[in-house]
N, C-alpha and C. Protein backbone atom coordinates (compact mmCIF):
# COMPACT_ATOMS: atom_id res chain seq x y z
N UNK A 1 150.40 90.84 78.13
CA UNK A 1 150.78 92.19 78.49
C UNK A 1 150.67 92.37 80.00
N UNK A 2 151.96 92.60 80.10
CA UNK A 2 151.50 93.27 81.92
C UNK A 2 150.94 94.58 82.36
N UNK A 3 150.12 94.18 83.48
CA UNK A 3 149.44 95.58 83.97
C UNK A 3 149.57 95.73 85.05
N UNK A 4 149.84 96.94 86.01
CA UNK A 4 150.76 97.52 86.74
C UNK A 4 149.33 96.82 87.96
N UNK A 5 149.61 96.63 88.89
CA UNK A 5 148.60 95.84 90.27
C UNK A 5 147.48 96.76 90.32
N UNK A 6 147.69 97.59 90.46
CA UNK A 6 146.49 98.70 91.02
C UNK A 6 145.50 99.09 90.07
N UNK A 7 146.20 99.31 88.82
CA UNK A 7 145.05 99.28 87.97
C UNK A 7 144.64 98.02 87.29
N UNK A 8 145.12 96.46 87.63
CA UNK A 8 144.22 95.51 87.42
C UNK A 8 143.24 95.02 88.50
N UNK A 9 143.81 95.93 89.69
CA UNK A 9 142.43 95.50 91.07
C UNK A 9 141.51 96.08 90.43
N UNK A 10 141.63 97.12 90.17
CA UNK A 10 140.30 98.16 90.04
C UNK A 10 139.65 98.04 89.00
N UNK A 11 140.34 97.45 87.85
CA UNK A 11 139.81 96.54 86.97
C UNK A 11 138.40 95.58 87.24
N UNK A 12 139.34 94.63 88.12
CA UNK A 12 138.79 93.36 88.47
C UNK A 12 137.46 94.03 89.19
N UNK A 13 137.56 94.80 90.24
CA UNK A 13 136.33 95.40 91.10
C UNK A 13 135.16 95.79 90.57
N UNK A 14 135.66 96.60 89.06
CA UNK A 14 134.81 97.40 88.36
C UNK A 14 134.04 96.54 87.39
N UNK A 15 134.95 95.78 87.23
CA UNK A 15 133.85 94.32 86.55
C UNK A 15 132.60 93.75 87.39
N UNK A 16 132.71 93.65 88.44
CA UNK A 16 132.14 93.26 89.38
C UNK A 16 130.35 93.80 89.75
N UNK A 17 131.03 94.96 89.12
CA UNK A 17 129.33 95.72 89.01
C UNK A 17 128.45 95.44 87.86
N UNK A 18 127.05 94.93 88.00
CA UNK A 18 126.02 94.76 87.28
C UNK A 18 126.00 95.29 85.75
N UNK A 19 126.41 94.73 84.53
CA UNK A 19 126.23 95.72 83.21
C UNK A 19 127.55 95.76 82.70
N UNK A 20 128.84 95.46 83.70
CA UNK A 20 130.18 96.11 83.60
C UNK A 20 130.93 94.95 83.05
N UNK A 21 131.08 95.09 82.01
CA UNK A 21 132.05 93.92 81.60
C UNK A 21 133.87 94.67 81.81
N UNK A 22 134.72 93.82 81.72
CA UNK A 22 135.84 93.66 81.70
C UNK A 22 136.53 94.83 80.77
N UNK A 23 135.85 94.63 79.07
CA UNK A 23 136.42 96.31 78.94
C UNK A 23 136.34 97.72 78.93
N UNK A 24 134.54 97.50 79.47
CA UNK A 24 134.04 98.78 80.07
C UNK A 24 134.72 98.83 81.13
N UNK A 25 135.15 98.13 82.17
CA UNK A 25 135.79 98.14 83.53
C UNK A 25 137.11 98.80 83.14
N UNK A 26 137.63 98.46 82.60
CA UNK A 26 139.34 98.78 81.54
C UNK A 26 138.84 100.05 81.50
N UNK A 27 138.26 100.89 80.55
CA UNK A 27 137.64 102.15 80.50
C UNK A 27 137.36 102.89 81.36
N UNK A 28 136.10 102.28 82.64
CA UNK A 28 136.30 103.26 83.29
C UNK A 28 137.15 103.29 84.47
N UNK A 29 138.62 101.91 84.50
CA UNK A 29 139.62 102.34 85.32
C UNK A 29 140.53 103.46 84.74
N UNK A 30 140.68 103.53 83.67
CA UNK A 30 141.82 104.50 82.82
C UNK A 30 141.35 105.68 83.21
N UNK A 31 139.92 105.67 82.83
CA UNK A 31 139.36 107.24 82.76
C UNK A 31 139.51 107.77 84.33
N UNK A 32 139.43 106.92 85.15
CA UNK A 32 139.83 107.37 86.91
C UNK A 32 140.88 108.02 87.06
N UNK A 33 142.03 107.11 86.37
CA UNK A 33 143.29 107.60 86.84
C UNK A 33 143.68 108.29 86.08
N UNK A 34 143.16 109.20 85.08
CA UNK A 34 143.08 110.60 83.99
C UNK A 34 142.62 111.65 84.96
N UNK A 35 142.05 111.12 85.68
CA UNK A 35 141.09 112.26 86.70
C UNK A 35 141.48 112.76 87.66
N UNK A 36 140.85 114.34 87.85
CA UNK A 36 141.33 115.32 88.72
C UNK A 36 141.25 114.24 90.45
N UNK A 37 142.21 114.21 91.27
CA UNK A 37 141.84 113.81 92.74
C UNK A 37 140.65 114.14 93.11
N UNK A 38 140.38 115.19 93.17
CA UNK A 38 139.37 115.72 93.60
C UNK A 38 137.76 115.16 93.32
N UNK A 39 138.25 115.02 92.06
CA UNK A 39 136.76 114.10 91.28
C UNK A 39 136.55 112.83 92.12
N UNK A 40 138.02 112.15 92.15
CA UNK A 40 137.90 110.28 92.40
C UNK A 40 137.67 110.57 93.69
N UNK A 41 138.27 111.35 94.61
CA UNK A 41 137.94 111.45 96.28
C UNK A 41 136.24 112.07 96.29
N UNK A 42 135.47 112.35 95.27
CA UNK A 42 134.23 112.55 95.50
C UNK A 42 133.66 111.47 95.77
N UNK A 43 134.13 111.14 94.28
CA UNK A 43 133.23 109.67 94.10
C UNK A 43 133.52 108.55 94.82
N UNK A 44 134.76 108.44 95.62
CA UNK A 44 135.05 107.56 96.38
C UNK A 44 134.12 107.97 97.95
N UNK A 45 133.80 108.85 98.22
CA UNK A 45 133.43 109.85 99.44
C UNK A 45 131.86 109.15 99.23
N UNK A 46 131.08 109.56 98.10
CA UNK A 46 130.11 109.23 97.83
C UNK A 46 129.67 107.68 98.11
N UNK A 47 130.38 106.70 97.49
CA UNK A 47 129.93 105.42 97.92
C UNK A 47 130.02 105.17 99.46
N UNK A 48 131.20 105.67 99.60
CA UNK A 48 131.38 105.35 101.34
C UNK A 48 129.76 105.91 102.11
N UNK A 49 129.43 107.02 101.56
CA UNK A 49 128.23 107.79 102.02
C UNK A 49 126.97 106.76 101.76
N UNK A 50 127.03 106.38 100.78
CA UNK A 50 125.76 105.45 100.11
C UNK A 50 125.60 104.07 101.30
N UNK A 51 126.70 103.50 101.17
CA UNK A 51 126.59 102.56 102.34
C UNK A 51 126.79 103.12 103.58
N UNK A 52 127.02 103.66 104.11
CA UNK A 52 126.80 104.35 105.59
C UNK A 52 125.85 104.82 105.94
N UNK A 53 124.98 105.25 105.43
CA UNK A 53 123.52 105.97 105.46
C UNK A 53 122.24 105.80 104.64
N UNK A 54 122.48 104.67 103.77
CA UNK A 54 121.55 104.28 103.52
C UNK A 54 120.68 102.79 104.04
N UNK A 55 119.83 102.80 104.14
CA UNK A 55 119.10 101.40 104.88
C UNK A 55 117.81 101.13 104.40
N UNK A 56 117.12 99.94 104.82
CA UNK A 56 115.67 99.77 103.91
C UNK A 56 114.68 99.99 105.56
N UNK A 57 114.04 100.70 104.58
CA UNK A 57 112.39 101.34 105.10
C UNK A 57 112.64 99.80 106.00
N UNK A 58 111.54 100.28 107.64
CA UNK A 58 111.54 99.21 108.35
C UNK A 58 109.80 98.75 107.73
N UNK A 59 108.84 99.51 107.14
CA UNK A 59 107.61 99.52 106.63
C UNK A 59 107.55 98.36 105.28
N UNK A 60 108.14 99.26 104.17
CA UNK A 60 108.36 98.85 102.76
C UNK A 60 109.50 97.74 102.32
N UNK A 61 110.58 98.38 103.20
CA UNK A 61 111.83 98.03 102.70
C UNK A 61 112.48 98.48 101.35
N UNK A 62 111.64 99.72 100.88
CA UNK A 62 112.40 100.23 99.90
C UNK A 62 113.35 101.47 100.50
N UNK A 63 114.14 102.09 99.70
CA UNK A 63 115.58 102.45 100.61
C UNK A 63 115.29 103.84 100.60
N UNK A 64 116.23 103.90 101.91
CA UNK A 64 115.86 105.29 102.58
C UNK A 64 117.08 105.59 103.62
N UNK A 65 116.90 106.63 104.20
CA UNK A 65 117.84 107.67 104.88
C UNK A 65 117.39 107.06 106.71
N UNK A 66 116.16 107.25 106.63
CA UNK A 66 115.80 106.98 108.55
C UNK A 66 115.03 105.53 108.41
N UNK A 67 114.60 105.44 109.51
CA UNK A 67 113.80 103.99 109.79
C UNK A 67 112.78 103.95 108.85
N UNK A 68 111.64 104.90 108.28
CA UNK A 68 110.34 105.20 107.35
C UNK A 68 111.44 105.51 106.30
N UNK A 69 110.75 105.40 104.82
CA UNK A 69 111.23 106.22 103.77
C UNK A 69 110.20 107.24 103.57
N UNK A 70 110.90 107.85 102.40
CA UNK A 70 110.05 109.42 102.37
C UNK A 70 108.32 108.78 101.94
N UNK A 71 108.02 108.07 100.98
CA UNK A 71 107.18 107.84 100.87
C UNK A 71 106.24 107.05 101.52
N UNK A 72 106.56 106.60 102.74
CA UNK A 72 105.35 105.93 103.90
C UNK A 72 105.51 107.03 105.17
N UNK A 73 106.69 108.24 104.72
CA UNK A 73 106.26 108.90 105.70
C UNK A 73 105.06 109.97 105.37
N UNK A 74 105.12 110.34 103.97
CA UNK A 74 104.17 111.34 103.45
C UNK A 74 102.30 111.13 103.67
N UNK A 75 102.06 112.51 104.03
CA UNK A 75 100.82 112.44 104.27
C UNK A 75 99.75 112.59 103.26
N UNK A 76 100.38 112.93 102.07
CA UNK A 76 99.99 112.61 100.72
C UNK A 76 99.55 111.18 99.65
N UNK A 77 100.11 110.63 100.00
CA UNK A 77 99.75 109.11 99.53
C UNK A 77 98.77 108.30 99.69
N UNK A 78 98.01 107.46 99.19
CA UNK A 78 96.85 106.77 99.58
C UNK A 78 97.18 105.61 100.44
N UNK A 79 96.83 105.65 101.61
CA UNK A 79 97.80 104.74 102.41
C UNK A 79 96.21 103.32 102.32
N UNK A 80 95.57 103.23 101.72
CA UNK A 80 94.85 101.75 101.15
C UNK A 80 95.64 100.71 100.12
N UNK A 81 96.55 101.32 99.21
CA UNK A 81 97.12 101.04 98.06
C UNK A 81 98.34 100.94 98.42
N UNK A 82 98.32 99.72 97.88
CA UNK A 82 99.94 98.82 98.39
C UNK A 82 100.37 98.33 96.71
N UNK A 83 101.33 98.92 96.48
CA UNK A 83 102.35 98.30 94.98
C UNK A 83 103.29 97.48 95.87
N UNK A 84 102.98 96.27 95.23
CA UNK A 84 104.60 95.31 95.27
C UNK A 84 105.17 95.05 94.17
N UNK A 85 106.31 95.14 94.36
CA UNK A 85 107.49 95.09 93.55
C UNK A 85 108.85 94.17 94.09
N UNK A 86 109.12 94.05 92.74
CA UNK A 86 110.34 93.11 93.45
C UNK A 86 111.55 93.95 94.11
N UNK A 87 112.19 94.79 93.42
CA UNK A 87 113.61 95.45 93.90
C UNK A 87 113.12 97.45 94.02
N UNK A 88 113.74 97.70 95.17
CA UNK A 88 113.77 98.87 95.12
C UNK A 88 113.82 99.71 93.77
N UNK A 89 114.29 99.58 92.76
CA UNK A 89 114.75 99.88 91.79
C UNK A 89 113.38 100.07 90.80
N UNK A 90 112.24 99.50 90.77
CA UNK A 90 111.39 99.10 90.37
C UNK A 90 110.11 100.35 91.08
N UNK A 91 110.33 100.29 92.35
CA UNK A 91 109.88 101.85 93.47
C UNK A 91 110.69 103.12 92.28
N UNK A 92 112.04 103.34 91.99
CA UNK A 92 112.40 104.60 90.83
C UNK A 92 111.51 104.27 89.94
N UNK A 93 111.28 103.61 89.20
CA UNK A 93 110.65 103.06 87.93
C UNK A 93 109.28 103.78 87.98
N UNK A 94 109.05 103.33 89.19
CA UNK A 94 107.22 103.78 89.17
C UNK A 94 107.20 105.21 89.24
N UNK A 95 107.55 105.53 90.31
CA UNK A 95 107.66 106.92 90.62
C UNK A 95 107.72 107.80 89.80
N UNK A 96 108.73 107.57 88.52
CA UNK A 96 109.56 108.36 87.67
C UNK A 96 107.54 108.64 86.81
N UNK A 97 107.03 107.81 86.93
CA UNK A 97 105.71 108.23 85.72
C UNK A 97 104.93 109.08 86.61
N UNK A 98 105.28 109.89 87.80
CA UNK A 98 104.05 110.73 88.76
C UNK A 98 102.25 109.94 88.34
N UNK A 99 102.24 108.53 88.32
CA UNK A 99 101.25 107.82 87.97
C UNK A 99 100.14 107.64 88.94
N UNK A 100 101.20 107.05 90.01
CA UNK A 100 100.70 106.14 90.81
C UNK A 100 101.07 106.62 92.40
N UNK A 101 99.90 106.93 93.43
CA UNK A 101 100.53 107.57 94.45
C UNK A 101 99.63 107.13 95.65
N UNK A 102 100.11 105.79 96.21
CA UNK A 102 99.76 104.88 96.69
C UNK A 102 101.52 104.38 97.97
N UNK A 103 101.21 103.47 97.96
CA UNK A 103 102.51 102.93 99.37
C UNK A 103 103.26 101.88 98.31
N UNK A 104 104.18 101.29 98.44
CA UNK A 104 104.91 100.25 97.99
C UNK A 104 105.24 98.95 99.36
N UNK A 105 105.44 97.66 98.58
CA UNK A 105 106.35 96.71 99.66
C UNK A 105 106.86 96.41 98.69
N UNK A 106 108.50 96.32 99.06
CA UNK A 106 109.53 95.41 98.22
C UNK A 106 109.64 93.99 98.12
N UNK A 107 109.54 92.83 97.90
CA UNK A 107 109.75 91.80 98.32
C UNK A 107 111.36 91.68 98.60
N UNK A 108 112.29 92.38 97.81
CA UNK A 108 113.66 91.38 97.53
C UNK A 108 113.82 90.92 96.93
N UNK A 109 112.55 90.54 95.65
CA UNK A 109 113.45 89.06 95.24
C UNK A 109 111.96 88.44 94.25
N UNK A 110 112.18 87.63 94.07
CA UNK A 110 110.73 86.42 93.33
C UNK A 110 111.61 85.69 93.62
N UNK A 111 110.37 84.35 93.81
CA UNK A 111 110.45 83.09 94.10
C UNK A 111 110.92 82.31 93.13
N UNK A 112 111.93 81.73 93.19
CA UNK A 112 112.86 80.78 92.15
C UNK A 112 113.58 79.24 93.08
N UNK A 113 112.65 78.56 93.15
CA UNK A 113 112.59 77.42 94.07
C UNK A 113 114.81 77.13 93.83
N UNK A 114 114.62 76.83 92.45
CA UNK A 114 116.19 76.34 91.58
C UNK A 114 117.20 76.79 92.23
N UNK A 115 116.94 78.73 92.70
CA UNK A 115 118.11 79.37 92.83
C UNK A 115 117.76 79.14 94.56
N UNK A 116 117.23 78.68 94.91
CA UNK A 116 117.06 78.64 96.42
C UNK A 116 116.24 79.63 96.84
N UNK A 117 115.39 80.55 95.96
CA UNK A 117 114.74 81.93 97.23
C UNK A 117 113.56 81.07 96.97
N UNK A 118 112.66 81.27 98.37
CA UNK A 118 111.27 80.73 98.75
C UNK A 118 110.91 82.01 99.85
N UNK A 119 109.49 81.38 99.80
CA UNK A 119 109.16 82.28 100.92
C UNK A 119 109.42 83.19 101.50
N UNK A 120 110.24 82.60 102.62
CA UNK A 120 110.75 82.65 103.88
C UNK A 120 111.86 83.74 103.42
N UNK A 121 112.75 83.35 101.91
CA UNK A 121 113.76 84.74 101.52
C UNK A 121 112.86 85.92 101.44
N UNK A 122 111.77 86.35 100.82
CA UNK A 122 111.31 87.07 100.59
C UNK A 122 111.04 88.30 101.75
N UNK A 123 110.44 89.17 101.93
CA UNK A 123 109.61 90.46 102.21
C UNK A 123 108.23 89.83 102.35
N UNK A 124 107.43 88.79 102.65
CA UNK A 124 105.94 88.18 102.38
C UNK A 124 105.40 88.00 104.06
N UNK A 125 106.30 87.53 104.88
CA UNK A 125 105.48 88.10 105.99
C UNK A 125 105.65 89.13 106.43
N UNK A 126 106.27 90.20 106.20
CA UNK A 126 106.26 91.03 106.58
C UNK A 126 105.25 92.07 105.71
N UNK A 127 104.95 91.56 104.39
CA UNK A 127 103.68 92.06 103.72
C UNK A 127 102.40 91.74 104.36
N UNK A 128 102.10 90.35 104.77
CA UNK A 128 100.59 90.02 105.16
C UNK A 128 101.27 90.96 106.69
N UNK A 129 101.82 90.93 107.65
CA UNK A 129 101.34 91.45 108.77
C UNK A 129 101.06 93.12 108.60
N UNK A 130 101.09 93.25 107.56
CA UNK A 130 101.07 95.08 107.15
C UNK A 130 99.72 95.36 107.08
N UNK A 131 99.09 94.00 106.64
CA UNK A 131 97.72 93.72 106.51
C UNK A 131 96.46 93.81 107.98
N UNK A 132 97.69 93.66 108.79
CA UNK A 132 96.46 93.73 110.37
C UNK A 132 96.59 94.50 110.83
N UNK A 133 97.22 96.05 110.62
CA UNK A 133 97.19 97.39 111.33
C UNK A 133 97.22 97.81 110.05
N UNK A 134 97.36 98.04 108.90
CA UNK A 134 96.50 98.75 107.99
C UNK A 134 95.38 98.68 107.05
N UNK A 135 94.76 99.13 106.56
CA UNK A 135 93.39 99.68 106.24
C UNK A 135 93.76 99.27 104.55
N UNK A 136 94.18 98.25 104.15
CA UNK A 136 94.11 97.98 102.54
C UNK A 136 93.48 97.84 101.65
N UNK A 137 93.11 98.47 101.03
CA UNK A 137 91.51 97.86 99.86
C UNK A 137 92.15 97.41 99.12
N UNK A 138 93.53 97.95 98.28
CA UNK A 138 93.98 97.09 97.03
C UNK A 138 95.27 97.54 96.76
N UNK A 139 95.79 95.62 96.53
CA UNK A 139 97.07 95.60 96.65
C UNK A 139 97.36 95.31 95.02
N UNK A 140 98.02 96.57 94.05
CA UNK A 140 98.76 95.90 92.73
C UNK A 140 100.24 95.21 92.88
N UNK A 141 99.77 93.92 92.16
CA UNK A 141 101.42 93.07 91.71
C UNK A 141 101.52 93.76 90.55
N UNK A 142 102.99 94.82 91.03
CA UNK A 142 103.67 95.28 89.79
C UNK A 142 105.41 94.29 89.44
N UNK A 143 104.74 92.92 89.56
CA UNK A 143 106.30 92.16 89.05
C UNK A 143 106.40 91.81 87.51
N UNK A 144 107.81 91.41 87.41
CA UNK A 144 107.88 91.16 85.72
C UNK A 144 107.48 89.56 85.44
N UNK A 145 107.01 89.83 84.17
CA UNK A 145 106.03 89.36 83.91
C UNK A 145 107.17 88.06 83.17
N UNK A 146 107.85 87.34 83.68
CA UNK A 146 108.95 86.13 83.40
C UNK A 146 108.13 84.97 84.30
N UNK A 147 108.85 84.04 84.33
CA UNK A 147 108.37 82.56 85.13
C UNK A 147 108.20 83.09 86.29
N UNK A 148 109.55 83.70 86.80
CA UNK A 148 109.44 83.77 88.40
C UNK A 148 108.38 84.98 88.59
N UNK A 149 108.72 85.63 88.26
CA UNK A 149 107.39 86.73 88.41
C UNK A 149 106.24 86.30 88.34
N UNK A 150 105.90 85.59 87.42
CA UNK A 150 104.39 85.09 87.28
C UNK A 150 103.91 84.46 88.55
N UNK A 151 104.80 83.56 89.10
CA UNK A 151 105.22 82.20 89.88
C UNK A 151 104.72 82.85 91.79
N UNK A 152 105.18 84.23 91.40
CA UNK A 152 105.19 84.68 92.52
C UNK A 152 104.00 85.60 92.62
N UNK A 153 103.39 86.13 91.48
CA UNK A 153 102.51 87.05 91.28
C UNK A 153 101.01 85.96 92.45
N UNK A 154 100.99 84.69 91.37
CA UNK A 154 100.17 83.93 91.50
C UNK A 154 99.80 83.22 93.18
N UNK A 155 101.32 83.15 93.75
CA UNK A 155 101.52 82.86 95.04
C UNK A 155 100.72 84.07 96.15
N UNK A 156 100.98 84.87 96.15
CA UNK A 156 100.48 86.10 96.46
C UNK A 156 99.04 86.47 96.30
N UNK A 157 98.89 86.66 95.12
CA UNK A 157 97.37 86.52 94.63
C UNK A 157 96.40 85.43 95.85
N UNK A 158 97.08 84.26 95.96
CA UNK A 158 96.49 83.21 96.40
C UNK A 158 96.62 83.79 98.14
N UNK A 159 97.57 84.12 98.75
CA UNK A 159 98.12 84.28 100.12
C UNK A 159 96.68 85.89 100.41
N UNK A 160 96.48 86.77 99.64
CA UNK A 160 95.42 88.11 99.78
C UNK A 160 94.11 87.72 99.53
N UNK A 161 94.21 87.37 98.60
CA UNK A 161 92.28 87.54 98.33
C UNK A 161 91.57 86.69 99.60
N UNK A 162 92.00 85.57 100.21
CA UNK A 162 91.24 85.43 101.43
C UNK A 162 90.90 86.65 102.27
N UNK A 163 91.44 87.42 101.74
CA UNK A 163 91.73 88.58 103.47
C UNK A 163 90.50 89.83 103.00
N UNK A 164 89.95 89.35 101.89
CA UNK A 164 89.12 90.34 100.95
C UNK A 164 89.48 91.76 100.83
N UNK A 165 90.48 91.73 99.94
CA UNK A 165 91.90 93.02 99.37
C UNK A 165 91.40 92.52 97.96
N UNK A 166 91.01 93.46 97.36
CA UNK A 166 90.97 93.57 95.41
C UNK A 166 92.62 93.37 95.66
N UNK A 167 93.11 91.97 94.68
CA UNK A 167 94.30 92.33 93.95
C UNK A 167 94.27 92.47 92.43
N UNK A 168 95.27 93.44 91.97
CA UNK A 168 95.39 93.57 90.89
C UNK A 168 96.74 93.32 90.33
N UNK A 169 96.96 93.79 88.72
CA UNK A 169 98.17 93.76 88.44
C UNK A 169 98.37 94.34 87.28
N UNK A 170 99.29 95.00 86.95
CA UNK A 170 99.91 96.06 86.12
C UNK A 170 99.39 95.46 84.80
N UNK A 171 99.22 96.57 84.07
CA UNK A 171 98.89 95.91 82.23
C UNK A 171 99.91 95.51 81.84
N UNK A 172 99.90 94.95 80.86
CA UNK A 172 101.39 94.45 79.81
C UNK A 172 100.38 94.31 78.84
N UNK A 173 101.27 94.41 77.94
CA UNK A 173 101.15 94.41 75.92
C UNK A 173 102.20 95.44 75.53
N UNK A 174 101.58 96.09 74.65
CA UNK A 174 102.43 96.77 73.15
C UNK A 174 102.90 98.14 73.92
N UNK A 175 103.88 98.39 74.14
CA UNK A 175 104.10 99.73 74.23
C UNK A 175 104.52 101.02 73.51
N UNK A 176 103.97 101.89 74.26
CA UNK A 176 104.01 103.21 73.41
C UNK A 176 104.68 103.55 72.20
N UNK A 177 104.62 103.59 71.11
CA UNK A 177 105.34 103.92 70.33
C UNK A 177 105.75 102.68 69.68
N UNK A 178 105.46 101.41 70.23
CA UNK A 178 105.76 100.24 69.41
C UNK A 178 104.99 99.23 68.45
N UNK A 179 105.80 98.80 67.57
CA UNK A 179 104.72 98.50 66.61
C UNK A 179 104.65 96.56 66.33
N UNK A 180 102.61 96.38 66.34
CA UNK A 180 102.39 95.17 66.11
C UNK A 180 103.11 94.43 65.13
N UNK A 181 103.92 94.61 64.23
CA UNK A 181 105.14 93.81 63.43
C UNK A 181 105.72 93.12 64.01
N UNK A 182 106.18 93.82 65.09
CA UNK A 182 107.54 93.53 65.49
C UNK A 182 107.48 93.01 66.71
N UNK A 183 105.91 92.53 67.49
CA UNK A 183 106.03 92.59 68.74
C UNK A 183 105.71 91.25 68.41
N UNK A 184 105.93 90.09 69.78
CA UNK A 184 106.16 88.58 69.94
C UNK A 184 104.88 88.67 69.86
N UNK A 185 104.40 87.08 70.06
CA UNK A 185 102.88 86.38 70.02
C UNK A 185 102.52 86.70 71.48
N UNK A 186 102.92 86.66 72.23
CA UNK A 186 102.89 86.46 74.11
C UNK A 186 102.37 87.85 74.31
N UNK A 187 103.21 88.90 73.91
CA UNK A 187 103.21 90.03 73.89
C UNK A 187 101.63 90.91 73.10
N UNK A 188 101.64 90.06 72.01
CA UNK A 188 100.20 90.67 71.81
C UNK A 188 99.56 90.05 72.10
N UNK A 189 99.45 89.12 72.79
CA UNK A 189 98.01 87.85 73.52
C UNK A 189 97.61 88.86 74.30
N UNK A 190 98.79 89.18 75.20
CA UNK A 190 98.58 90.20 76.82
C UNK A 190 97.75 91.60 76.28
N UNK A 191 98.50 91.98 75.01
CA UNK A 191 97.94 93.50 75.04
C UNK A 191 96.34 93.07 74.65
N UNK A 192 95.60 92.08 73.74
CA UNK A 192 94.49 91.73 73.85
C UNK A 192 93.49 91.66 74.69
N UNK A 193 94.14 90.84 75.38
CA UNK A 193 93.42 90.52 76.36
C UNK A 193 93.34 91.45 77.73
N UNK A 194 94.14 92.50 77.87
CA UNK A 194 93.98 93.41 78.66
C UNK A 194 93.45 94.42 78.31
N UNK A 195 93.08 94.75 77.18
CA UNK A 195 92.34 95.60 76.64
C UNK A 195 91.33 96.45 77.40
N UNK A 196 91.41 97.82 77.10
CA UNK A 196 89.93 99.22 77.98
C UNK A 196 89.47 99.43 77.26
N UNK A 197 88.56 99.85 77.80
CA UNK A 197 87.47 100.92 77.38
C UNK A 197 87.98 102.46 76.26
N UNK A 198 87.78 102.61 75.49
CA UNK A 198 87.86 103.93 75.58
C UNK A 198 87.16 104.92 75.16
């Protein structure tokens, strides 16, 4: 079947994004060109806006509007407490639970020797030098808890505690509402063994 150029670019583009397969892409090209101008010149306005004005914290490197993001500029936060995380995205994540109200560093990334990131790809010196003009008592590894995550948790772990910084790291096991049936062996080792008080 032929399809007219313009709506197989936008096709092809819309595939291109994370989650988006080929006939969700189909979908939401049709549904574009159903749409008021006005709508698509938003949303077209909008991305242009997203990349033009957005940039990573020169501090954190999680994303923001000026050189600081809102949250290393706030005078509210516990500026001892450092969350690392791998992707900005992971900074929404936390946030979204009003939990935790402490500083973040992004790395970018975990260490995956295979795919080529080491070190040097990472956000890691620019974490330890955060370490000699600020005042840190304790840094949580909030990464996922996969090979590379572990891989990198452990790297880290090893690179702080010389510097005598409590590190910690996020619980894992059973979550809320979920039930020991159904949950893996790995999965309830962790919730075991991380076990509180209560």
């Amino acid at each position: 079947m032929l399809i007219a150029e313009p709506l197989l670019t936008a096709i092809e583009e819309l595939s291109k994004l994370p989650g988006i397969g080929k006939k969700t892409a189909q979908r939401l090209a049709l549904h574009l060109l159903k749409s008021e101008n006005e709508s698509v010149e938003k949303l077209v306005s909008s991305i242009q806006e997203l990349k033009a004005k957005i940039r990573f914290c020169e501090r954190c490197f999680n994303i923001s509007v000026e050189n600081l993001c809102e949250i290393c500029k706030s005078h509210r936060r516990d500026v001892t407490l450092i969350c690392i995380v791998e992707e900005a995205s992971d900074v929404i994540a936390i946030e979204k639970t009003n939990e935790y109200h402490g500083l973040y560093h992004v790395l970018g990334g975990v260490l995956s020797p295979l795919s080529g990131v080491n070190p040097d790809s990472l956000h890691i010196k620019e974490l330890i030098k955060r370490f000699e003009y600020e005042e840190i008592k304790e840094v949580i590894l909030a990464l996922n808890p996969d090979t590379e995550g572990e891989t990198t948790a452990l790297y880290l772990a090893r690179l702080i505690k010389p510097l005598n910084i409590k590190v910690t790291r996020i619980a894992r096991g059973i979550p809320i509402g979920g039930d020991l049936e159904f949950a893996d062996e790995a999965t309830v080792g962790r919730a075991v063994l991380g076990r509180i008080s209560i």
